[in-house]
Protein backbone atom coordinates (compact mmCIF):
# COMPACT_ATOMS: atom_id res chain seq x y z
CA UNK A 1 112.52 190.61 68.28
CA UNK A 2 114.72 191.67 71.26
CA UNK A 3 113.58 192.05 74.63
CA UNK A 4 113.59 195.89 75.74
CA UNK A 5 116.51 195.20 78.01
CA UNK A 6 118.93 194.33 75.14
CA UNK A 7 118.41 197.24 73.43
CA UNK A 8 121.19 199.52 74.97
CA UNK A 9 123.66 196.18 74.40
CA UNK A 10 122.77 196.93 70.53
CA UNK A 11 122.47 200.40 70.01
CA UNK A 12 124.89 201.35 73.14
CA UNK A 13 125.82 205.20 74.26
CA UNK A 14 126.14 206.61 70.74
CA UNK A 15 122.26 205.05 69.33
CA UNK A 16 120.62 206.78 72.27
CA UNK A 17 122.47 210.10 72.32
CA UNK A 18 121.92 209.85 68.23
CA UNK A 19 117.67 209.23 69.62
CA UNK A 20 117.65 212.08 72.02
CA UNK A 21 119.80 214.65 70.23
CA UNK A 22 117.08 214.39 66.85
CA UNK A 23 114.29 214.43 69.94
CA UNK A 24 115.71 218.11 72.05
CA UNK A 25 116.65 219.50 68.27
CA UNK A 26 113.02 219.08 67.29
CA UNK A 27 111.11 219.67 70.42
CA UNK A 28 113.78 223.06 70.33
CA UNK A 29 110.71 224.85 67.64
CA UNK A 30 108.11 223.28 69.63
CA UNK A 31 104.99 225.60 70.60
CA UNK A 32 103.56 223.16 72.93
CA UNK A 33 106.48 220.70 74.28
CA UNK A 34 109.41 223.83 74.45
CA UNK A 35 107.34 225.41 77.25
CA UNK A 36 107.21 222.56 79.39
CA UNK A 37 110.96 223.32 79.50
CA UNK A 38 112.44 226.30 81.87
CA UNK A 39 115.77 226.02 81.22
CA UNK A 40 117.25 228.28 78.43
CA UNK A 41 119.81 225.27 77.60
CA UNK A 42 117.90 222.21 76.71
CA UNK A 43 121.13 220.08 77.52
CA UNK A 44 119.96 218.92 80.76
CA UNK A 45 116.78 217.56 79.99
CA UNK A 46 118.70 215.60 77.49
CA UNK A 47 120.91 214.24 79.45
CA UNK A 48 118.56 212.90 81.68
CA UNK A 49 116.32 211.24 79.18
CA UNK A 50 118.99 209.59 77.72
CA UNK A 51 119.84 208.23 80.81
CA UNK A 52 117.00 207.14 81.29
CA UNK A 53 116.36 205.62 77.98
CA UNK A 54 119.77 204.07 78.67
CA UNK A 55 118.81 202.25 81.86
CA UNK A 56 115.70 201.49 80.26
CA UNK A 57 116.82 199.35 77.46
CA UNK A 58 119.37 197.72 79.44
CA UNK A 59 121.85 200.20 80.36
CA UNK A 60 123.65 201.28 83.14
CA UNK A 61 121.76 202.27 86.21
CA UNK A 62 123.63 205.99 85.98
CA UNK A 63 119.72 207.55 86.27
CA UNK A 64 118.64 205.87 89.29
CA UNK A 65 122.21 206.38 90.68
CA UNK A 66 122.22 210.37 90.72
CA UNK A 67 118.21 210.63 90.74
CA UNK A 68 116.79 208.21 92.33
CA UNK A 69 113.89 206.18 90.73
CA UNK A 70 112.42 207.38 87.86
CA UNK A 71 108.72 208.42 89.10
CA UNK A 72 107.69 209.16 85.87
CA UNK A 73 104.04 210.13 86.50
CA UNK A 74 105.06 212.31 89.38
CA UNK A 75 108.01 213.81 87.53
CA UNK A 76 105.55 214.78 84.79
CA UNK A 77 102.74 215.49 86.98
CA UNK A 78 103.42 219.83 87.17
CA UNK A 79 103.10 219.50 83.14
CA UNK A 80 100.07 219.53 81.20
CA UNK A 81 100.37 216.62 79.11
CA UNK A 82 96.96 215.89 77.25
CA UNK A 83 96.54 214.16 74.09
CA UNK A 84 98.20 216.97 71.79
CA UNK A 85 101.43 216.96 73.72
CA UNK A 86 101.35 213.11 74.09
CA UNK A 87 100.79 213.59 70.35
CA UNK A 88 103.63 215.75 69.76
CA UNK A 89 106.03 214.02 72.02
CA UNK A 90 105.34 210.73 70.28
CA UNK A 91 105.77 212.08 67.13
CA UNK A 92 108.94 213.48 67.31
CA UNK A 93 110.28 211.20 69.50
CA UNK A 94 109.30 208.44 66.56
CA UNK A 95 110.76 211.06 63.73
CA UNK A 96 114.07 210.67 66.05
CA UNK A 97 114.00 207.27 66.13
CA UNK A 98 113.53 206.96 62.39
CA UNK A 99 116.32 209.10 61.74
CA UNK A 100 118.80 207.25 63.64
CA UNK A 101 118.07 204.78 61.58
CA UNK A 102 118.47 201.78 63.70
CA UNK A 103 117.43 197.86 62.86
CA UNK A 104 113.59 197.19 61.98
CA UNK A 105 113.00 194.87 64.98
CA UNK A 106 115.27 197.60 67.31
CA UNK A 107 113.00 200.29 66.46
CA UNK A 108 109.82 198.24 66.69
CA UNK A 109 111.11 197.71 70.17
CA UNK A 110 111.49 201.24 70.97
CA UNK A 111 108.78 202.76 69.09
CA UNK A 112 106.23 200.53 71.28
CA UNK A 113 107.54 201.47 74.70
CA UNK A 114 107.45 205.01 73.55
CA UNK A 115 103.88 205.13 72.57
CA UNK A 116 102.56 203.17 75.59
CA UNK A 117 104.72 205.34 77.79
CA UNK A 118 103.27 208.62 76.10
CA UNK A 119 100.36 207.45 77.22
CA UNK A 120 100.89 206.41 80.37
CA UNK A 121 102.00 210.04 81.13
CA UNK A 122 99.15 211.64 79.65
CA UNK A 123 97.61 213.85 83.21
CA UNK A 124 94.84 216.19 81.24
């Protein structure tokens, strides 16, 4: 099993904007995640996950560089995330990952830090 931060030295720049795109297209005809969204163009908020994601797993530090560190509860914090949006973001973050199709023990990787982070965020 790979440790989280060899992920991005797998799946590099192409497996995580493959991740997020399926992720943004899905969350696109969301009732309860597409609110939590202002912007009318959803590319922004993707590009910033990914980035994320990126430095996450082992990538470069690109997030932290132009946003500083990644204060996810506090970034989240104006959203109400209870368990049906931790739900929902899980779940189609986990329908992304299986359609990118990457190796079993990658996505095992991924899949857990995705579910304990949905967690962690949950504020409601």
């Amino acid at each position: 099993m790979p440790e989280p931060t060899e992920i991005f030295g797998i799946i590099g720049t192409a497996g995580f904007e493959k991740l997020v795109a399926g992720f943004y297209r899905r969350v696109a005809e969301d009732d309860i995640l597409r609110p939590m969204y202002p912007e009318e163009d959803l590319a922004p908020a993707a590009r910033r996950l990914q980035l994320f994601l990126q430095q996450f797993f082992g990538g470069p530090t690109t997030y932290s560089q132009e946003r500083g560190h990644p204060r996810l509860r506090a970034r989240h914090m104006p959203f109400t995330i209870d368990q049906a949006a931790r739900d929902r973001w899980f779940n189609h973050m986990n329908a992304s990952l299986e359609e990118a199709d990457f190796a079993p023990e990658v996505a095992a990787v991924i899949r857990d830090y995705f579910d304990n982070a949905a967690t962690f965020l949950m504020n409601r």
